[in-house]
PDB file of N, CA and C in Angstrom:
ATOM      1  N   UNK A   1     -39.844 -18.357 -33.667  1.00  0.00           N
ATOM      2  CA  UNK A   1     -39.315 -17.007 -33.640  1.00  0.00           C
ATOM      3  C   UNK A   1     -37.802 -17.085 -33.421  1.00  0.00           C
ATOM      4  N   UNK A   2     -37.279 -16.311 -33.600  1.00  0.00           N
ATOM      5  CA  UNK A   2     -35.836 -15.726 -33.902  1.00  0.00           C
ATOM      6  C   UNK A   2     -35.011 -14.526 -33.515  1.00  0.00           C
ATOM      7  N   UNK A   3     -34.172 -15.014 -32.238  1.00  0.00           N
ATOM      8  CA  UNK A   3     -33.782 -13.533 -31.715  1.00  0.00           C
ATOM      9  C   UNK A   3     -32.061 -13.817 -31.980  1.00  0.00           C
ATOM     10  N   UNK A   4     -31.713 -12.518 -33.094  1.00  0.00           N
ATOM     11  CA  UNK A   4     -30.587 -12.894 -32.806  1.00  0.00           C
ATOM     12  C   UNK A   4     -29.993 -11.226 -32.343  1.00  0.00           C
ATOM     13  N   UNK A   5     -29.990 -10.378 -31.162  1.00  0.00           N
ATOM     14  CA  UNK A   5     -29.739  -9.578 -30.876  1.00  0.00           C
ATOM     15  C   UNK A   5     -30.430  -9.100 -29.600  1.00  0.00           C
ATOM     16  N   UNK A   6     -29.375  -9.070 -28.635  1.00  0.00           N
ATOM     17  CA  UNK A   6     -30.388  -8.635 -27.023  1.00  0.00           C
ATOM     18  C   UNK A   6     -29.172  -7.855 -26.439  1.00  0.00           C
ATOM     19  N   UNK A   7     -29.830  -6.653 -25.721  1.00  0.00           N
ATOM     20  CA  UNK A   7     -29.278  -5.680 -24.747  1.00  0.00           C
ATOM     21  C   UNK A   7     -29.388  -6.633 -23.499  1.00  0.00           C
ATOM     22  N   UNK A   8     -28.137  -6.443 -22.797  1.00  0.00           N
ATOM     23  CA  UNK A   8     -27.778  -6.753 -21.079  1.00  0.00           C
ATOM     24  C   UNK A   8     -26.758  -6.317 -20.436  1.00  0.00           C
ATOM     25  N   UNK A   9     -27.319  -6.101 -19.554  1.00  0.00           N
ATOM     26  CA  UNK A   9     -26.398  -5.259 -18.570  1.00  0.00           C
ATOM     27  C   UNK A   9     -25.753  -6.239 -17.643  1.00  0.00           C
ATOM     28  N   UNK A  10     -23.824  -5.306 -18.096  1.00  0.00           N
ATOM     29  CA  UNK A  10     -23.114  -6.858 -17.430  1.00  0.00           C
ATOM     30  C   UNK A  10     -22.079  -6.142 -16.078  1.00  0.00           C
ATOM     31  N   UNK A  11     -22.046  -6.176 -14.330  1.00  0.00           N
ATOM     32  CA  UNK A  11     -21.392  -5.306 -13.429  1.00  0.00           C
ATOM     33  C   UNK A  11     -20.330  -6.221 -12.774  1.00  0.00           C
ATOM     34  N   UNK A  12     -19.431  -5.741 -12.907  1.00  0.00           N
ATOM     35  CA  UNK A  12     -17.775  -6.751 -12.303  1.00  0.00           C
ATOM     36  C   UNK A  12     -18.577  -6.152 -10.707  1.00  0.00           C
ATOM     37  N   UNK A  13     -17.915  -7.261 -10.252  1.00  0.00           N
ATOM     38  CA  UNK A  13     -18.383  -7.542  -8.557  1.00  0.00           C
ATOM     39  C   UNK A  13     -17.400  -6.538  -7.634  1.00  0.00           C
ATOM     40  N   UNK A  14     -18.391  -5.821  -6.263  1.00  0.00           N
ATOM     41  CA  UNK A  14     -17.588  -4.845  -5.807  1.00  0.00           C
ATOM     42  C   UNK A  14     -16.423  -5.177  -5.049  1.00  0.00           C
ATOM     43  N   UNK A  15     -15.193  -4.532  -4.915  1.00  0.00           N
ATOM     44  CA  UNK A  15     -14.396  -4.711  -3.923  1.00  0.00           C
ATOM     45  C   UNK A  15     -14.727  -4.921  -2.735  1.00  0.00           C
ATOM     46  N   UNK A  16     -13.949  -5.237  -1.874  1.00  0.00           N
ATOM     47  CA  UNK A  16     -14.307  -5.641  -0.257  1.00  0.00           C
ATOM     48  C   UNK A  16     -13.579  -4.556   0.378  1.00  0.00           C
ATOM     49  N   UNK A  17     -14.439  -3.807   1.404  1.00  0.00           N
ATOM     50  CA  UNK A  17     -13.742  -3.078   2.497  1.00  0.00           C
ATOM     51  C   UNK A  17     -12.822  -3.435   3.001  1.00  0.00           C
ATOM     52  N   UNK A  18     -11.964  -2.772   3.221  1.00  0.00           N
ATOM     53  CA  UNK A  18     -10.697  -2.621   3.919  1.00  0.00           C
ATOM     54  C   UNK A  18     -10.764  -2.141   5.547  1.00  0.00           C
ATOM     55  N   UNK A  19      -9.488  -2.620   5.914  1.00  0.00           N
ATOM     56  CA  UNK A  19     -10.398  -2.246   7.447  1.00  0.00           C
ATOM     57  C   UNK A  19      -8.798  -1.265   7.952  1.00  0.00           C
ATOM     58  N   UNK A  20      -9.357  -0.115   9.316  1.00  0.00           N
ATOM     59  CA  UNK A  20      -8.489   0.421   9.735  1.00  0.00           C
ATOM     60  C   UNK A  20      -8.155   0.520  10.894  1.00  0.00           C
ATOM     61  N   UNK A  21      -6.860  -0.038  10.810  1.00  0.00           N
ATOM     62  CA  UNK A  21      -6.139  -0.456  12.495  1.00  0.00           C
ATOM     63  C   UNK A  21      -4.688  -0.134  12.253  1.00  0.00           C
ATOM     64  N   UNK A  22      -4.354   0.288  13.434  1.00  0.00           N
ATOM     65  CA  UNK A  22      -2.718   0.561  14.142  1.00  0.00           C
ATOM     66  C   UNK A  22      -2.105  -0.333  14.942  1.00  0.00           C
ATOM     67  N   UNK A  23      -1.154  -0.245  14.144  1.00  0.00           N
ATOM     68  CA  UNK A  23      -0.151  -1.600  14.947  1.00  0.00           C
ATOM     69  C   UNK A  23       0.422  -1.061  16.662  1.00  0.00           C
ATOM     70  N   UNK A  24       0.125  -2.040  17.662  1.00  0.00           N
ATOM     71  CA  UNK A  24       0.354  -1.874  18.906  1.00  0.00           C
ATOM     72  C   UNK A  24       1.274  -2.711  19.697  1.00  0.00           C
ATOM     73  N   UNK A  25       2.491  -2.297  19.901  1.00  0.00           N
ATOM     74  CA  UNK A  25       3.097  -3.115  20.854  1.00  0.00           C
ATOM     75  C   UNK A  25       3.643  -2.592  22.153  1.00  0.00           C
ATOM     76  N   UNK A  26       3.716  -2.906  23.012  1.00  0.00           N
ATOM     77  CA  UNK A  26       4.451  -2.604  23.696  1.00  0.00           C
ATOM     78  C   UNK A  26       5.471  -1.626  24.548  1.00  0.00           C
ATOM     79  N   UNK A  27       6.320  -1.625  23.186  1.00  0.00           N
ATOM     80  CA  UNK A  27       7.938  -0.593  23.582  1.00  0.00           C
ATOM     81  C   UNK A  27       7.651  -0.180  22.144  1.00  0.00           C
ATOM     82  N   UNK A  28       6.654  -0.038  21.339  1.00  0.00           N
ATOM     83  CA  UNK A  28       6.262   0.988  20.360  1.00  0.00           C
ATOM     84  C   UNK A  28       5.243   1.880  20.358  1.00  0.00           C
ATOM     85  N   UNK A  29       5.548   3.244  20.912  1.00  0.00           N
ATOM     86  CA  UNK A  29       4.413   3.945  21.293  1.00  0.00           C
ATOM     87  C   UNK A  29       3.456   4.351  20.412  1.00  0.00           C
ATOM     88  N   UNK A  30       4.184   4.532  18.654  1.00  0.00           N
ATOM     89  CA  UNK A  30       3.420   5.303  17.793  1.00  0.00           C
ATOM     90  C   UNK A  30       3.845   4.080  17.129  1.00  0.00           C
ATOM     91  N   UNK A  31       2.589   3.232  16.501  1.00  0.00           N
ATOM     92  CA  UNK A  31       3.423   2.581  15.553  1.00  0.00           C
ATOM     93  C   UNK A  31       2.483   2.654  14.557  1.00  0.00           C
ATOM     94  N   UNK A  32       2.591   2.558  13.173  1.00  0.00           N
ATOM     95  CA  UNK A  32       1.806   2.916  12.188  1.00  0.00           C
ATOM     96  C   UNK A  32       0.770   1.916  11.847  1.00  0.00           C
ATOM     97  N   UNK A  33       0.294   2.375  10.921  1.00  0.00           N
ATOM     98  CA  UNK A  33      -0.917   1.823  10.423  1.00  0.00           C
ATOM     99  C   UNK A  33      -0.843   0.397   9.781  1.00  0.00           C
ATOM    100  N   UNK A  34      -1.767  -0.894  10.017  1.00  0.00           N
ATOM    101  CA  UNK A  34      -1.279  -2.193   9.519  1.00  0.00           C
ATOM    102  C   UNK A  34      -2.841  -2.542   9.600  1.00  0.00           C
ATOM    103  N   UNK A  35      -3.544  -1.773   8.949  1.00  0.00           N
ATOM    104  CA  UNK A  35      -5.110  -1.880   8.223  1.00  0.00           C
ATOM    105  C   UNK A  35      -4.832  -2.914   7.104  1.00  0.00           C
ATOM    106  N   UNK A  36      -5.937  -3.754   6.977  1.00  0.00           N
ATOM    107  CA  UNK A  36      -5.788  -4.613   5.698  1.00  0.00           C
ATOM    108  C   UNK A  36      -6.605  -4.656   4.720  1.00  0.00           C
ATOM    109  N   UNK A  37      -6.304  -4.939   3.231  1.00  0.00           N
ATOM    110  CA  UNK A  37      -6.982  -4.137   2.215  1.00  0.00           C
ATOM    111  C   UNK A  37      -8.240  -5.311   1.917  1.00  0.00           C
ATOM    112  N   UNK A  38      -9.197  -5.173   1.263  1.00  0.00           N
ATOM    113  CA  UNK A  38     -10.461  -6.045   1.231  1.00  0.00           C
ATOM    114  C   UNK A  38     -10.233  -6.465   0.105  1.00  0.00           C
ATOM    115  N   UNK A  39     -11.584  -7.773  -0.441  1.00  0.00           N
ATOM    116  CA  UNK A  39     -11.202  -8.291  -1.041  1.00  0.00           C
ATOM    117  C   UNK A  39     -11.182  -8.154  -2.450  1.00  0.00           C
ATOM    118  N   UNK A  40     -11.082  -8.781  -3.612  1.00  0.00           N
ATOM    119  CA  UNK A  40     -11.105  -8.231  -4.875  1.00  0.00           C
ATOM    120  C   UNK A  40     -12.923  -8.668  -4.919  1.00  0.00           C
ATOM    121  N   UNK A  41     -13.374  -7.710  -6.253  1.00  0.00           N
ATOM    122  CA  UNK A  41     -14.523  -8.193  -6.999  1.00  0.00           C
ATOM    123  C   UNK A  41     -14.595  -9.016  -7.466  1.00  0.00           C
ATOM    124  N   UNK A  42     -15.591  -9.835  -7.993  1.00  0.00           N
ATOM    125  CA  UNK A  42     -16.043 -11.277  -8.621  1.00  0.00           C
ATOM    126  C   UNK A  42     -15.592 -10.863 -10.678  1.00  0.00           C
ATOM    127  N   UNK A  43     -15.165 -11.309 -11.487  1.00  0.00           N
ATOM    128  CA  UNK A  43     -14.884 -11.026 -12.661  1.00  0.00           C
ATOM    129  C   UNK A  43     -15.922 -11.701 -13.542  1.00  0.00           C
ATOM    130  N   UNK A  44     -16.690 -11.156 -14.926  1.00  0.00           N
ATOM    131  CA  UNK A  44     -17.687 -11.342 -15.245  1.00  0.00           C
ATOM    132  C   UNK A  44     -17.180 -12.278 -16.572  1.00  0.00           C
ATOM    133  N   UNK A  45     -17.391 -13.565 -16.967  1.00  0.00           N
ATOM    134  CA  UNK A  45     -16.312 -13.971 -18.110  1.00  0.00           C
ATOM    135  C   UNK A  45     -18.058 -14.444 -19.036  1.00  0.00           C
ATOM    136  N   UNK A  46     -17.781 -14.004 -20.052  1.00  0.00           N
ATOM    137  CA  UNK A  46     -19.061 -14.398 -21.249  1.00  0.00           C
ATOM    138  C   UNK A  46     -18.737 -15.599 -21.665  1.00  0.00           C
ATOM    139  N   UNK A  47     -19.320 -16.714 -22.010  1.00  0.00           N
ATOM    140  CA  UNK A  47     -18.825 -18.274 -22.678  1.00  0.00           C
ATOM    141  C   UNK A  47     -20.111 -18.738 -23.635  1.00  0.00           C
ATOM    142  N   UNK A  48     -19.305 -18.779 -24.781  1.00  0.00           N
ATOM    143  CA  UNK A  48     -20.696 -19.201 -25.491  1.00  0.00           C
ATOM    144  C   UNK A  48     -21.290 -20.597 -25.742  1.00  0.00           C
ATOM    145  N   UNK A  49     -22.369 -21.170 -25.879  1.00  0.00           N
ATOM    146  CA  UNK A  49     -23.214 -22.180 -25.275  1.00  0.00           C
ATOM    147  C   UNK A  49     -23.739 -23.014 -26.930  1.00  0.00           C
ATOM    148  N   UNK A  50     -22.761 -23.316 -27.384  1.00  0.00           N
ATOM    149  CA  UNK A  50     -23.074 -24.459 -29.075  1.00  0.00           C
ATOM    150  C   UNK A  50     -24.783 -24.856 -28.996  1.00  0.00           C
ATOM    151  N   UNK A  51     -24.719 -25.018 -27.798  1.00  0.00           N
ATOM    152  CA  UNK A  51     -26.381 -25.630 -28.131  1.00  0.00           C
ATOM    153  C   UNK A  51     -27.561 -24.596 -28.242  1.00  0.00           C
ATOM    154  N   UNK A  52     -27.580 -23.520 -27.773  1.00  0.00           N
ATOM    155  CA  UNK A  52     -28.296 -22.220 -28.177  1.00  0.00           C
ATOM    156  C   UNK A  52     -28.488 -21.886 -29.553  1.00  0.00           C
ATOM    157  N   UNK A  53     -29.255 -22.160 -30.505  1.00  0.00           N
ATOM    158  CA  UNK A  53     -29.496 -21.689 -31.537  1.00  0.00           C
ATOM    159  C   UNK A  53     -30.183 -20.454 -31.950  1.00  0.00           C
ATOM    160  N   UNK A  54     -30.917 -19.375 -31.016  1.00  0.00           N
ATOM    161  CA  UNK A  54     -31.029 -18.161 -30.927  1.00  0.00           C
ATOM    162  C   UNK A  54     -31.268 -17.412 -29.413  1.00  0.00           C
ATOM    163  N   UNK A  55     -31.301 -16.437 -29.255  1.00  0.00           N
ATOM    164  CA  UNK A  55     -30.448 -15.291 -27.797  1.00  0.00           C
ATOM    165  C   UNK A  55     -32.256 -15.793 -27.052  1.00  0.00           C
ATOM    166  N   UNK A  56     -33.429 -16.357 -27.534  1.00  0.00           N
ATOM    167  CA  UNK A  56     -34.467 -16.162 -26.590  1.00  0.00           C
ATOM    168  C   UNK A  56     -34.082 -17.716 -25.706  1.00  0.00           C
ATOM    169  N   UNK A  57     -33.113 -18.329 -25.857  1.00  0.00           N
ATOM    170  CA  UNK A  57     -32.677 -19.708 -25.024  1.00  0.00           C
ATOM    171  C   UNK A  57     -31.976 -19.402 -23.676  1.00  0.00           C
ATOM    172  N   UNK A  58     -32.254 -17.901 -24.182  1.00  0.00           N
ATOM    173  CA  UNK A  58     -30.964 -17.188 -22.918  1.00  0.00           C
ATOM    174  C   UNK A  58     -31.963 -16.891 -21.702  1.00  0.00           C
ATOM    175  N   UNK A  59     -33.653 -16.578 -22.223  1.00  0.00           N
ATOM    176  CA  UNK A  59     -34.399 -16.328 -20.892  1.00  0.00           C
ATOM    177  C   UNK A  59     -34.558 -14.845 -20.939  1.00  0.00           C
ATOM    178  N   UNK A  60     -35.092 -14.297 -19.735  1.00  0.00           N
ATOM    179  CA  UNK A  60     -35.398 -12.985 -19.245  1.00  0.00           C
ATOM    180  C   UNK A  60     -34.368 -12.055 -19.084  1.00  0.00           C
ATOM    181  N   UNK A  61     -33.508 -12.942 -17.979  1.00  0.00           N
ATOM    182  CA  UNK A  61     -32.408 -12.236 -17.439  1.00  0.00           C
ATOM    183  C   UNK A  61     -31.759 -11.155 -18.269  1.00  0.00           C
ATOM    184  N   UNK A  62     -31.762  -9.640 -17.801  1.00  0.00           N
ATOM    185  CA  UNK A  62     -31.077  -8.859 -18.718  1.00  0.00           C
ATOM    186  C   UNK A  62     -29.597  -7.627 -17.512  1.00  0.00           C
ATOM    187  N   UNK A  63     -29.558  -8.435 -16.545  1.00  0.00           N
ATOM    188  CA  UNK A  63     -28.634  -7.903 -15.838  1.00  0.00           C
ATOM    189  C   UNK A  63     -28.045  -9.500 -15.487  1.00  0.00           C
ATOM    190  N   UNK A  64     -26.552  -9.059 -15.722  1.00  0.00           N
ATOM    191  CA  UNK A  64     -25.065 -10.422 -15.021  1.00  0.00           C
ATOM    192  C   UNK A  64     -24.703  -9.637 -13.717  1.00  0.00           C
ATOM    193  N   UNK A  65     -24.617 -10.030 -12.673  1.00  0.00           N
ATOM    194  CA  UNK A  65     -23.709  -9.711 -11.497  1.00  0.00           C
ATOM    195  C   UNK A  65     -22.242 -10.234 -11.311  1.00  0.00           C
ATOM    196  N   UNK A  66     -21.327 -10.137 -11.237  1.00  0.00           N
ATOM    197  CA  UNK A  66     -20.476 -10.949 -10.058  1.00  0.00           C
ATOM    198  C   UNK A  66     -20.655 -10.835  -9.072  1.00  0.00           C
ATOM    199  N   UNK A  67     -20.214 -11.635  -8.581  1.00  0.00           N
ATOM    200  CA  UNK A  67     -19.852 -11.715  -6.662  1.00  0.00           C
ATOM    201  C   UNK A  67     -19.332 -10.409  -6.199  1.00  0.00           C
ATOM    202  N   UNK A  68     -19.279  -9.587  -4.873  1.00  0.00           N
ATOM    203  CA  UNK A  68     -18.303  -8.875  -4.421  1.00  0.00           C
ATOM    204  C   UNK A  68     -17.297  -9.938  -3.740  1.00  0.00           C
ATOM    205  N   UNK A  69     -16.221  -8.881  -3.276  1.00  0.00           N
ATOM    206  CA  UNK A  69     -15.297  -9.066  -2.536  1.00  0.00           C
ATOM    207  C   UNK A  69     -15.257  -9.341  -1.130  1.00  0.00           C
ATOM    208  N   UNK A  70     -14.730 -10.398  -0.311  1.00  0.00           N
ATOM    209  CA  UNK A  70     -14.425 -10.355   1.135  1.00  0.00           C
ATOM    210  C   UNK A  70     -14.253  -8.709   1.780  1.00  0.00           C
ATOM    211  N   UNK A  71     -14.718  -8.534   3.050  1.00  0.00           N
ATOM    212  CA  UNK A  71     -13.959  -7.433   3.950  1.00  0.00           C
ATOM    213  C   UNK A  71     -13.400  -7.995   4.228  1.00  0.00           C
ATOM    214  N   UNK A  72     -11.892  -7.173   5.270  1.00  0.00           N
ATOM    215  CA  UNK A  72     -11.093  -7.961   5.903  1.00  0.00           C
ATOM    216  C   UNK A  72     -11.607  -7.780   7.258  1.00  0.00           C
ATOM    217  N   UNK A  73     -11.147  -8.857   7.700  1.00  0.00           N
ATOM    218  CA  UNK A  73     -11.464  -9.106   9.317  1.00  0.00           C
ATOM    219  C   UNK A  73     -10.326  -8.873  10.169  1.00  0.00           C
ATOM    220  N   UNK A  74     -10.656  -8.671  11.155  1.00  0.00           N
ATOM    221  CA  UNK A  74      -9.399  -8.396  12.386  1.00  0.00           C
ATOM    222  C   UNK A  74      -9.178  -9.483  12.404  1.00  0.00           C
ATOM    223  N   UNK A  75      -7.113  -9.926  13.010  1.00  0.00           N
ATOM    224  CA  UNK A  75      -7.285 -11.268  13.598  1.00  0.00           C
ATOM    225  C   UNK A  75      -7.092 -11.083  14.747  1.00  0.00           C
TER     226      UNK A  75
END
């Protein structure tokens, strides 16, 4: 048999939370905000595979994920 045509669902990986904190010192009573931003999503890159001679070599799988992103952490 012979598949040369398949639906899949392909999702770039989520961002990472960001976190929210105010900078504190001392002899600065109000000092602003120094929250840090989270991390990027995972990026989804397609590469095609010479040795595949039709799309059923590909399997079941009909959803790609990336990775998400780091949160940021306090230091």
């Amino acid at each position: 048999m012979f598949l040369d045509e398949k639906n899949i669902e392909v999702r770039s990986g989520r961002g990472g939370d960001g976190i929210c904190s105010f900078h504190r010192e001392k002899f600065v009573p109000l000092g602003g905000p120094d929250g840090g931003d989270g991390g990027r999503g995972g990026h989804v890159i397609l590469q095609v595979n010479e040795q595949y001679t039709t799309l059923l070599d590909m399997g079941n799988t009909h959803i790609y994920k990336a990775k998400s992103g780091a949160h940021r952490q306090t230091t």
